[in-house]
Protein backbone atom coordinates (compact mmCIF):
# COMPACT_ATOMS: atom_id res chain seq x y z
CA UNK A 1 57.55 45.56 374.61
CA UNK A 2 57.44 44.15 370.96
CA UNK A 3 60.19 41.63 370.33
CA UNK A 4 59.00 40.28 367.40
CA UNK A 5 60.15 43.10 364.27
CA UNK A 6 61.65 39.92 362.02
CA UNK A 7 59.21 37.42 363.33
CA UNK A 8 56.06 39.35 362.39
CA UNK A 9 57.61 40.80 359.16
CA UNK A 10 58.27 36.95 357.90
CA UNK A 11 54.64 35.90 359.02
CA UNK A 12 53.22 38.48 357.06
CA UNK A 13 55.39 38.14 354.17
CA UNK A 14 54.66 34.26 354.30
CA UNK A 15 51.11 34.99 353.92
CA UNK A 16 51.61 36.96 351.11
CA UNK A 17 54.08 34.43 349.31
CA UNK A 18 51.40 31.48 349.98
CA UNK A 19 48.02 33.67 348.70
CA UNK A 20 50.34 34.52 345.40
CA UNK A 21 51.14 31.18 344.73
CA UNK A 22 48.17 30.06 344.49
CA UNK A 23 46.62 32.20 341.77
CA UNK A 24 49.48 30.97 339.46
CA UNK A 25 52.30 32.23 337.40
CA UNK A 26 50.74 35.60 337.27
CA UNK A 27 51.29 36.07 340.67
CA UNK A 28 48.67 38.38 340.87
CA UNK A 29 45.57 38.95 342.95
CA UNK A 30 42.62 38.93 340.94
CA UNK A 31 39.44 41.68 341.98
CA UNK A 32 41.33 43.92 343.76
CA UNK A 33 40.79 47.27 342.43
CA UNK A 34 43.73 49.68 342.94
CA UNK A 35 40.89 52.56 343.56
CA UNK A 36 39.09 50.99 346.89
CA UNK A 37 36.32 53.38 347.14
CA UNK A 38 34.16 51.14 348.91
CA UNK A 39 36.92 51.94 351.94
CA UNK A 40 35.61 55.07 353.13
CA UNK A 41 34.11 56.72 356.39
CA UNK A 42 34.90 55.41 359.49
CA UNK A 43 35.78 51.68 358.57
CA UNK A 44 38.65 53.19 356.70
CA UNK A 45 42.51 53.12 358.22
CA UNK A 46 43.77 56.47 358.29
CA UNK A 47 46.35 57.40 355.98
CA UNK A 48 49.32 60.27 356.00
CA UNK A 49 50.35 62.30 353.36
CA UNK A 50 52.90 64.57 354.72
CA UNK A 51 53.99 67.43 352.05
CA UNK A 52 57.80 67.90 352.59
CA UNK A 53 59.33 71.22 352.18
CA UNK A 54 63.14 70.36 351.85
CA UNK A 55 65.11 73.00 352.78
CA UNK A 56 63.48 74.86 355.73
CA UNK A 57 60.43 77.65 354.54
CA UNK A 58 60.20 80.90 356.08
CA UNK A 59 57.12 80.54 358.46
CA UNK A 60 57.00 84.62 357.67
CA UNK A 61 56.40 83.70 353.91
CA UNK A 62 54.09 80.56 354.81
CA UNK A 63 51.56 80.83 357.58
CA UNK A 64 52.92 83.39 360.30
CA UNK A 65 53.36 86.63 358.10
CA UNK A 66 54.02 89.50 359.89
CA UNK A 67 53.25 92.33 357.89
CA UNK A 68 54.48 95.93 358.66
CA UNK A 69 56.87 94.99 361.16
CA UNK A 70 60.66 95.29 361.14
CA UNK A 71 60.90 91.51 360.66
CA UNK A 72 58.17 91.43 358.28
CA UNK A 73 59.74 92.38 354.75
CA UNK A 74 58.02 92.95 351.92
CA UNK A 75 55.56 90.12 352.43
CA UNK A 76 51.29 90.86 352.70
CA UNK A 77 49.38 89.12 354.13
CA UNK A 78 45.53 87.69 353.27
CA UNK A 79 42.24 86.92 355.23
CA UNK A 80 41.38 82.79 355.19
CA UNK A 81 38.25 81.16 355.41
CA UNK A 82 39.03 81.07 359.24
CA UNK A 83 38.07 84.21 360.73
CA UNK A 84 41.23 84.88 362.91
CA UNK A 85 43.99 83.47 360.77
CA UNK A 86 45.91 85.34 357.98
CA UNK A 87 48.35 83.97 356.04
CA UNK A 88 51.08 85.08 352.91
CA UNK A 89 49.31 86.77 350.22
CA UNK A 90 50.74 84.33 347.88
CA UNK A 91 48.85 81.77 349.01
CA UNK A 92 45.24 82.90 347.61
CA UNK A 93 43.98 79.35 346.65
CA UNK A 94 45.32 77.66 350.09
CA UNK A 95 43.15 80.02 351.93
CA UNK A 96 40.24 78.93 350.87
CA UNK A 97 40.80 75.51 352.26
CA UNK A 98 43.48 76.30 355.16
CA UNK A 99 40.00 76.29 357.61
CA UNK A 100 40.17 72.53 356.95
CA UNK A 101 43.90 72.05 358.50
CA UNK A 102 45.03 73.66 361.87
CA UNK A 103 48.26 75.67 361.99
CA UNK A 104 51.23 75.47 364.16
CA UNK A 105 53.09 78.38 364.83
CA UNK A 106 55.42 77.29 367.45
CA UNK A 107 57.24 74.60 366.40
CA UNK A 108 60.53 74.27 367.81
CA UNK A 109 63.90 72.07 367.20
CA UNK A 110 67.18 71.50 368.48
CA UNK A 111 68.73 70.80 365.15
CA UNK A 112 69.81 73.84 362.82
CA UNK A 113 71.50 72.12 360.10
CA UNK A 114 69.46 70.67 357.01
CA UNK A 115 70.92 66.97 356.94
CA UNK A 116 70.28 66.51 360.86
CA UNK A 117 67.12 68.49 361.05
CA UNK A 118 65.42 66.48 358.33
CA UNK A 119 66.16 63.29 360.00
CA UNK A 120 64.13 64.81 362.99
CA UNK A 121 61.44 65.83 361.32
CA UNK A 122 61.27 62.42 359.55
CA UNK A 123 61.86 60.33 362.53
CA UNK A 124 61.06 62.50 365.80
CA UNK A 125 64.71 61.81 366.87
CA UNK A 126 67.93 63.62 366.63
CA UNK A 127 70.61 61.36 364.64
CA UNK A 128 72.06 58.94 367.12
CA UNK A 129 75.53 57.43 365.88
CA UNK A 130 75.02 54.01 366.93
CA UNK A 131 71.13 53.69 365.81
CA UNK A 132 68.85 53.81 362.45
CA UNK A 133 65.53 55.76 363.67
CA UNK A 134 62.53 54.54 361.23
CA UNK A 135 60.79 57.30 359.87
CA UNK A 136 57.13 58.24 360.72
CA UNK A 137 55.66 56.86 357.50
CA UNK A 138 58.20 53.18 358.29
CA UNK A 139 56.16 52.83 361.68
CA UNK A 140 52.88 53.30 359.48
CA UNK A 141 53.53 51.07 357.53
CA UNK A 142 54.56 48.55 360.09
CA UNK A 143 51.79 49.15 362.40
CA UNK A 144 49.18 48.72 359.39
CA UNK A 145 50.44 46.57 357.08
CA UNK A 146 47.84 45.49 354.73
CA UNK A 147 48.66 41.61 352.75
CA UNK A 148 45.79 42.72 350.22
CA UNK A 149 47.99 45.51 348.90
CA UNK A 150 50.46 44.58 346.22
CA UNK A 151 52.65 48.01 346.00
CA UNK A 152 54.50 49.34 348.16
CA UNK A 153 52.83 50.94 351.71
CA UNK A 154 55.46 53.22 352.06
CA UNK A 155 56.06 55.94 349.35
CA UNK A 156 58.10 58.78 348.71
CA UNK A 157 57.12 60.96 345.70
CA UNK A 158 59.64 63.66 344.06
CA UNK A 159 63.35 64.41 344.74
CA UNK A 160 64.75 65.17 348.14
CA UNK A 161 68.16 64.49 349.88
CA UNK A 162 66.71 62.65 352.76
CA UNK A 163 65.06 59.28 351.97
CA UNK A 164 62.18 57.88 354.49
CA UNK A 165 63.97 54.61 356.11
CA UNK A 166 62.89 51.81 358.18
CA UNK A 167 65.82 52.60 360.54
CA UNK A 168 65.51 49.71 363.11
CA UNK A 169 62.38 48.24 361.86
CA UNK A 170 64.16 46.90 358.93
CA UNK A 171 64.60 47.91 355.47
CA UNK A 172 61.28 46.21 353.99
CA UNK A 173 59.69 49.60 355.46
CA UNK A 174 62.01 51.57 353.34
CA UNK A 175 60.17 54.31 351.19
CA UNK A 176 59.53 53.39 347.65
CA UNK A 177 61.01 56.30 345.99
CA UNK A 178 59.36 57.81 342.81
CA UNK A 179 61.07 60.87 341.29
CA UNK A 180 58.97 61.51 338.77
CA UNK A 181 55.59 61.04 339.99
CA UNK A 182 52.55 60.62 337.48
CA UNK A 183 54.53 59.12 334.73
CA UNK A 184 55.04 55.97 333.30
CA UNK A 185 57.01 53.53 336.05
CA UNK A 186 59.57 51.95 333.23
CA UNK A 187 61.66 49.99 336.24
CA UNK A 188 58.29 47.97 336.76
CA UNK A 189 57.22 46.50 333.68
CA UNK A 190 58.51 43.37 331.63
CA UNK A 191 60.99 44.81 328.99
CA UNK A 192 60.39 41.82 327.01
CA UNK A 193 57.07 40.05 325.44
CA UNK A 194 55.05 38.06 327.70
CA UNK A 195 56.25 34.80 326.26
CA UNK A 196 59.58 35.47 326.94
CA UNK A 197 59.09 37.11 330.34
CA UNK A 198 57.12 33.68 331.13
CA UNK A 199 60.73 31.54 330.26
CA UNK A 200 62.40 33.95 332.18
CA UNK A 201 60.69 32.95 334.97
CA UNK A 202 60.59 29.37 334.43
CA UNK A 203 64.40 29.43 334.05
CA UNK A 204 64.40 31.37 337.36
CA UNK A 205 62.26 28.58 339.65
CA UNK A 206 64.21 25.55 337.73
CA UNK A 207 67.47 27.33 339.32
CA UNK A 208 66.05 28.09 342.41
CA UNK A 209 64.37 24.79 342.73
CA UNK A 210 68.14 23.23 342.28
CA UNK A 211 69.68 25.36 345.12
CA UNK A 212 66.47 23.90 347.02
CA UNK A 213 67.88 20.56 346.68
CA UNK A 214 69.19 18.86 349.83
CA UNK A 215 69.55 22.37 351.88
CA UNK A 216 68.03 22.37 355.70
CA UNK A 217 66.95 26.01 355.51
CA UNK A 218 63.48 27.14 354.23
CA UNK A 219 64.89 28.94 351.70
CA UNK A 220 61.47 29.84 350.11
CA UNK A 221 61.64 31.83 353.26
CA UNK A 222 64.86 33.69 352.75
CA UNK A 223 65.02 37.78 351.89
CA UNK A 224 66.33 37.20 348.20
CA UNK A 225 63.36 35.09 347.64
CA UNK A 226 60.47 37.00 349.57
CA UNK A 227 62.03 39.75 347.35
CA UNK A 228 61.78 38.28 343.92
CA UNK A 229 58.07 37.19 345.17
CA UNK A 230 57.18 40.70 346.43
CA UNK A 231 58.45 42.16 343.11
CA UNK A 232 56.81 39.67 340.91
CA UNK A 233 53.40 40.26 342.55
CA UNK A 234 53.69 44.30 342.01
CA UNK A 235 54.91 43.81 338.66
CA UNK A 236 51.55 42.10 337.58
CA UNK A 237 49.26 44.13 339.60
CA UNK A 238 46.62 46.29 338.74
CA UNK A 239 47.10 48.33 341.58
CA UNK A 240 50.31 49.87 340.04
CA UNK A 241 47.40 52.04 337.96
CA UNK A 242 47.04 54.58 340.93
CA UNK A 243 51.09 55.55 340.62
CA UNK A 244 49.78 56.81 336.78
CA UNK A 245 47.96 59.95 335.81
CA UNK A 246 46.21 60.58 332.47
CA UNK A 247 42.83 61.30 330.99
CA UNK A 248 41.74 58.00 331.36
CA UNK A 249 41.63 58.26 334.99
CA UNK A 250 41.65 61.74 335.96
CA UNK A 251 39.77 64.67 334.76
CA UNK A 252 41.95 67.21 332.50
CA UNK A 253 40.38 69.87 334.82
CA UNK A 254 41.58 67.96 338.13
CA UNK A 255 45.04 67.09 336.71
CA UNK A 256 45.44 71.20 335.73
CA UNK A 257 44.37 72.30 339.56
CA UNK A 258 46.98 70.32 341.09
CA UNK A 259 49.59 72.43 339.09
CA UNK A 260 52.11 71.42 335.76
CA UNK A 261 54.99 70.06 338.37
CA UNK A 262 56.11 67.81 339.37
CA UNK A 263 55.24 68.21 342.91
CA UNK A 264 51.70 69.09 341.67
CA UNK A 265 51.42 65.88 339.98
CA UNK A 266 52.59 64.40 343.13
CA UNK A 267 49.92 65.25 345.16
CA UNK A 268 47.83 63.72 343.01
CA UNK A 269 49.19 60.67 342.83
CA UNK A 270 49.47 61.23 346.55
CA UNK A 271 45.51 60.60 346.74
CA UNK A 272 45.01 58.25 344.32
CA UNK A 273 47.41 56.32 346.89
CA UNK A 274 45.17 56.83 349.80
CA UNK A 275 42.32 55.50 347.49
CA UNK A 276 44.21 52.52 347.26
CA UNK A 277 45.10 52.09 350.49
CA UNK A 278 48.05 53.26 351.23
CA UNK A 279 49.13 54.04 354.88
CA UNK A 280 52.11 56.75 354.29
CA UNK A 281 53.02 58.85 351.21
CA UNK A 282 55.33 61.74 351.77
CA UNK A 283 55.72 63.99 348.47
CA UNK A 284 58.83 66.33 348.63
CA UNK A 285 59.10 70.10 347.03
CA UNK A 286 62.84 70.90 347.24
CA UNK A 287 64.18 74.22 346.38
CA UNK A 288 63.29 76.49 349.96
CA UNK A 289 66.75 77.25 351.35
CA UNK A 290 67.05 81.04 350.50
CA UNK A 291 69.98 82.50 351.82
CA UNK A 292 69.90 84.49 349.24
CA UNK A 293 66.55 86.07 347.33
CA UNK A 294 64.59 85.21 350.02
CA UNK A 295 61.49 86.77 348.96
CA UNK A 296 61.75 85.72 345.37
CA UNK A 297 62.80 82.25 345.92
CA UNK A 298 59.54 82.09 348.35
CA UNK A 299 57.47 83.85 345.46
CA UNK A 300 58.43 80.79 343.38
CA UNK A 301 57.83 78.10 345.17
CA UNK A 302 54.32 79.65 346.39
CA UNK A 303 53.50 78.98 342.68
CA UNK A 304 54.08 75.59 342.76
CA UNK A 305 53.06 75.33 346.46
CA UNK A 306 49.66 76.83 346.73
CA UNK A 307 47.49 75.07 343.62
CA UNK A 308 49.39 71.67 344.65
CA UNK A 309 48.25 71.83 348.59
CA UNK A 310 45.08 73.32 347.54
CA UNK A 311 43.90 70.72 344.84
CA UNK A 312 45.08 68.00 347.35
CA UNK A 313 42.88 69.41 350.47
CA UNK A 314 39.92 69.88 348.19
CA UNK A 315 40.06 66.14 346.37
CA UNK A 316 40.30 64.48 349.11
CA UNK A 317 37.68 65.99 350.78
CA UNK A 318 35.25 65.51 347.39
CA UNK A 319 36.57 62.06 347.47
CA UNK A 320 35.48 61.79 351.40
CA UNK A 321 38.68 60.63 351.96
CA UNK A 322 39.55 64.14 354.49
CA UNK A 323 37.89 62.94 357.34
CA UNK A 324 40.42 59.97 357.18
CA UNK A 325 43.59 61.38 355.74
CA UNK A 326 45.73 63.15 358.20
CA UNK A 327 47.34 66.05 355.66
CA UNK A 328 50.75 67.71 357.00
CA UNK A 329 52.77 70.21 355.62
CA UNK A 330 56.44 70.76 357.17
CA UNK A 331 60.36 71.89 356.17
CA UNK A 332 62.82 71.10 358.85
CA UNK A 333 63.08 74.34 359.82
CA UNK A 334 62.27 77.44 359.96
CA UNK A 335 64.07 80.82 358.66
CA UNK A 336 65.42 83.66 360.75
CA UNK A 337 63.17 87.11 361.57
CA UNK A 338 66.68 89.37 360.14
CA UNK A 339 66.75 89.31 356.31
CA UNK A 340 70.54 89.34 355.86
CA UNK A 341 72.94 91.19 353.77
CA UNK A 342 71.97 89.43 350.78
CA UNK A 343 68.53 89.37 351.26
CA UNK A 344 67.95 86.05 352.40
CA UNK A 345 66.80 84.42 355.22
CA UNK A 346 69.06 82.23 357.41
CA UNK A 347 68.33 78.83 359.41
CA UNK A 348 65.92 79.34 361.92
CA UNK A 349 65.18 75.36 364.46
CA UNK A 350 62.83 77.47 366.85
CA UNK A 351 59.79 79.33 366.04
CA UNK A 352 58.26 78.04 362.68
CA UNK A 353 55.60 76.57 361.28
CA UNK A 354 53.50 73.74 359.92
CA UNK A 355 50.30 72.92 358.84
CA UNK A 356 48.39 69.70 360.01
CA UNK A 357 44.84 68.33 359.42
CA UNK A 358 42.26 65.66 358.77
CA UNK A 359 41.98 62.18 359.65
CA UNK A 360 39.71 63.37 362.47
CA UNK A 361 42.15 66.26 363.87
CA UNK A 362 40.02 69.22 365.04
CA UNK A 363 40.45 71.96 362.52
CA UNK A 364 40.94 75.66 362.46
CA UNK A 365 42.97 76.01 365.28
CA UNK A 366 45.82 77.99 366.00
CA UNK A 367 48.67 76.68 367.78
CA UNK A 368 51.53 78.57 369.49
CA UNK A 369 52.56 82.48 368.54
CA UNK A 370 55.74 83.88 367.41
CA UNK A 371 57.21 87.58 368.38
CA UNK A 372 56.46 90.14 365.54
CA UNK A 373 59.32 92.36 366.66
CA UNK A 374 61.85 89.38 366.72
CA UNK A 375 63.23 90.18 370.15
CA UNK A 376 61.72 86.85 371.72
CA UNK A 377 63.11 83.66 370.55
CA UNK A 378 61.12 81.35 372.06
CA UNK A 379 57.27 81.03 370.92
CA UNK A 380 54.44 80.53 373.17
CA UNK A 381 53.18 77.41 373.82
CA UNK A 382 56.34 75.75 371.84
CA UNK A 383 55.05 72.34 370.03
CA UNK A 384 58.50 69.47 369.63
CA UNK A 385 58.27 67.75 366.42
CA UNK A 386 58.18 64.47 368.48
CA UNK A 387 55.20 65.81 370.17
CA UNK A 388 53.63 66.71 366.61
CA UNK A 389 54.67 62.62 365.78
CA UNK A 390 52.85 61.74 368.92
CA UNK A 391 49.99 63.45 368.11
CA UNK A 392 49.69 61.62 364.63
CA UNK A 393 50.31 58.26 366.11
CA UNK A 394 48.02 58.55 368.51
CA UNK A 395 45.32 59.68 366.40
CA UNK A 396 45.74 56.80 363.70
CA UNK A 397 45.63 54.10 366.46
CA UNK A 398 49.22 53.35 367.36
CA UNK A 399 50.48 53.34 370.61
CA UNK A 400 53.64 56.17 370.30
CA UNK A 401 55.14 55.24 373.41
CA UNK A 402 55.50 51.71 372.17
CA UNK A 403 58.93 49.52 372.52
CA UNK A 404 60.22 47.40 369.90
CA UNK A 405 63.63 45.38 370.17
CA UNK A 406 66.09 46.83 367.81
CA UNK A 407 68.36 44.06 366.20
CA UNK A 408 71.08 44.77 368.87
CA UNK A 409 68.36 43.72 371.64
CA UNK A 410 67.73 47.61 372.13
CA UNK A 411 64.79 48.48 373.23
CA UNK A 412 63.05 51.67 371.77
CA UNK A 413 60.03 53.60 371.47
CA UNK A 414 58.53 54.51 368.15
CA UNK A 415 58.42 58.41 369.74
CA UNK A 416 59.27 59.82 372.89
CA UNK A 417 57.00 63.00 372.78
CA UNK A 418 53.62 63.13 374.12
CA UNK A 419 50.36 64.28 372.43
CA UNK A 420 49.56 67.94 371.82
CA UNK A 421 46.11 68.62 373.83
CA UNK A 422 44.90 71.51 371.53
CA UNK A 423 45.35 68.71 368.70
CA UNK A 424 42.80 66.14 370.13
């Protein structure tokens, strides 16, 4: 059992305060590159990038089409580079790299509604009243913090109604929220010259050098201040390049296969992350609860979808960064076989489907089945999402069945599922 969540997060943020103040006002590392590429292959940490699709997608629009069938609707379906798998036709560029992931078809949750099922497929847990679960990219983060890196370890990229917390862990492992991703990060540069940002600063430590006075407490030590230090430090760092995107650092023809969006352009910043070192990054396409227009609004968002997921499979493996990125692609749900009375699709916890790969997870598998007629509700060989979270753990080193001590003296496990065999 780990007792030591505050204890470990002040070492480490000690170690960062002391290493910064001794390069000087600039408060900056100097050497480190924001694009590591020397950190490849098997000396690298894995990282996750886990593509969020708010809302709940139709597994029968995604990766478990069932053409011809009464549940089926109008949707086709397409031959992949894998031999046995076919997927929605409107997913032509995905499968040519979908032999590089493994599907899931059999995913299954106890939690219908979109507020309580995204905080289980964030965290592994249903919501508990009287408890803050961290999500999967907080324990990441955690687990393999690195005091080299000067931005944040934890990222979310693009809007989304569910932030990524640090729950219990504390909120130093919240997600660094983006909504724009690929543009210019305003919020994080001086607003003023440099001379003036430089009195700013002095006027800062005189007054903080006068509460020092007399007190007892470390305060160099307190959150305020490890704040101002952490922000001063990412401020001046060149690592805050790989949140950018333009023809200086990406090709025009690699920027236009990720897709004009915003989501597109997330994905690339997604893997410019991972270059730099990055542990989680979790980049959210909203926009798939279709009640209504099911078949349109899925048309749509395959648009933005496919070229995004695509690009991002295909860079990282020219980067060699696949074999070391764990790549996951997941709504909180599911949608119902019955199209409804207004052709849409309704909420549908048991039955659906994800995609998962890299980062040394076998690939090309198929996991689990779903009914074609619609008749059976429950999938074969049904896959918990805090099975799925065990499975990732496990394969980037951390032990899932690990207990910290919450702040109340709780003790909990990171996840209480256990790994999937066919994903090991």
């Amino acid at each position: 059992m780990d007792n030591s969540v505050t204890a470990a997060t002040l070492d480490r943020r000690q170690l960062l305060e002391r290493t910064l103040s001794a390069v000087g006002l600039s408060l900056a590392l100097p050497g480190l590159d924001c694009l590591r590429a020397d950190l490849r292959g098997p000396r690298r940490p894995t990282s996750l990038i886990t593509l969020s699709l708010a809302g709940g997608p139709s597994q029968l629009e995604t990766w478990d089409p069932h053409p011809g069938s009464r549940i089926g609707g109008p949707t086709k379906a397409i031959k992949t580079r894998q031999p046995d798998l076919k997927i929605a036709a409107d997913y032509p560029r995905t499968a040519e790299v979908i032999h590089e992931l493994s599907v899931i078809r059999s995913l299954v949750s106890l939690e219908g509604d979109h507020a309580r099922g995204s905080y289980l497929v964030k965290t592994g847990y249903r919501p508990d009243q009287t408890l803050q679960h961290p999500s999967l990219g907080a324990i990441l983060a955690r687990e393999r913090w690195d005091t080299s890196i000067e931005i944040p370890q934890h990222v979310t990229l693009g809007g989304g109604p569910a932030p990524s917390r640090g729950g219990f862990l504390g909120a130093q492992y919240d997600a660094f929220k983006i909504f724009d991703p690929g543009r210019r990060l305003s919020n994080l540069e001086p607003r003023v010259a440099p001379p003036r940002q430089s009195r700013r600063l002095e006027g800062l430590e005189f007054v903080t050098g006068i509460f020092r006075r007399g007190r007892k407490v470390a305060t160099d030590r307190t959150q305020h201040q490890l704040t101002v230090t952490r922000a001063l430090a990412m401020m001046n760092s060149t690592q805050l390049k790989a949140f950018r995107i333009d023809l200086d650092n990406e090709s025009a023809s690699t920027i236009a296969a990720y897709g004009d969006s915003p989501f597109g352009r997330g994905c690339l910043v997604a893997r410019r992350l991972v270059q730099a070192g990055i542990r989680a990054i979790e980049v959210t396409l909203p926009g798939w609860d279709t009640h209504t227009n099911n078949f349109g609004g899925h048309q749509q968002q395959a648009r933005i979808l496919d070229p995004a997921l695509a690009a991002l499979v295909k860079d990282l493996k020219q980067h060699d960064l696949l074999d070391s990125t764990i790549v996951l692609v997941l709504g909180e749900f599911g949608r119902t076989p019955t199209v409804n009375p207004l052709d849409g699709r309704d909420h549908w916890p048991t039955g659906f489907s994800c995609l998962v790969g890299g980062g040394g997870l076998p690939a090309g598998r198929i996991l689990g089945g779903t009914d074609p007629t619609g008749r059976k509700q429950q999938p074969t060989q049904p896959v918990s999402i805090a099975d799925l979270f065990a499975t990732i753990l496990r394969r980037m080193g951390v032990e899932h069945d690990k207990e910290v001590m919450t702040p109340v003296g709780r003790p909990m496990a990171y996840c209480e599922g256990k790994p999937v065999p066919g994903l090991l």
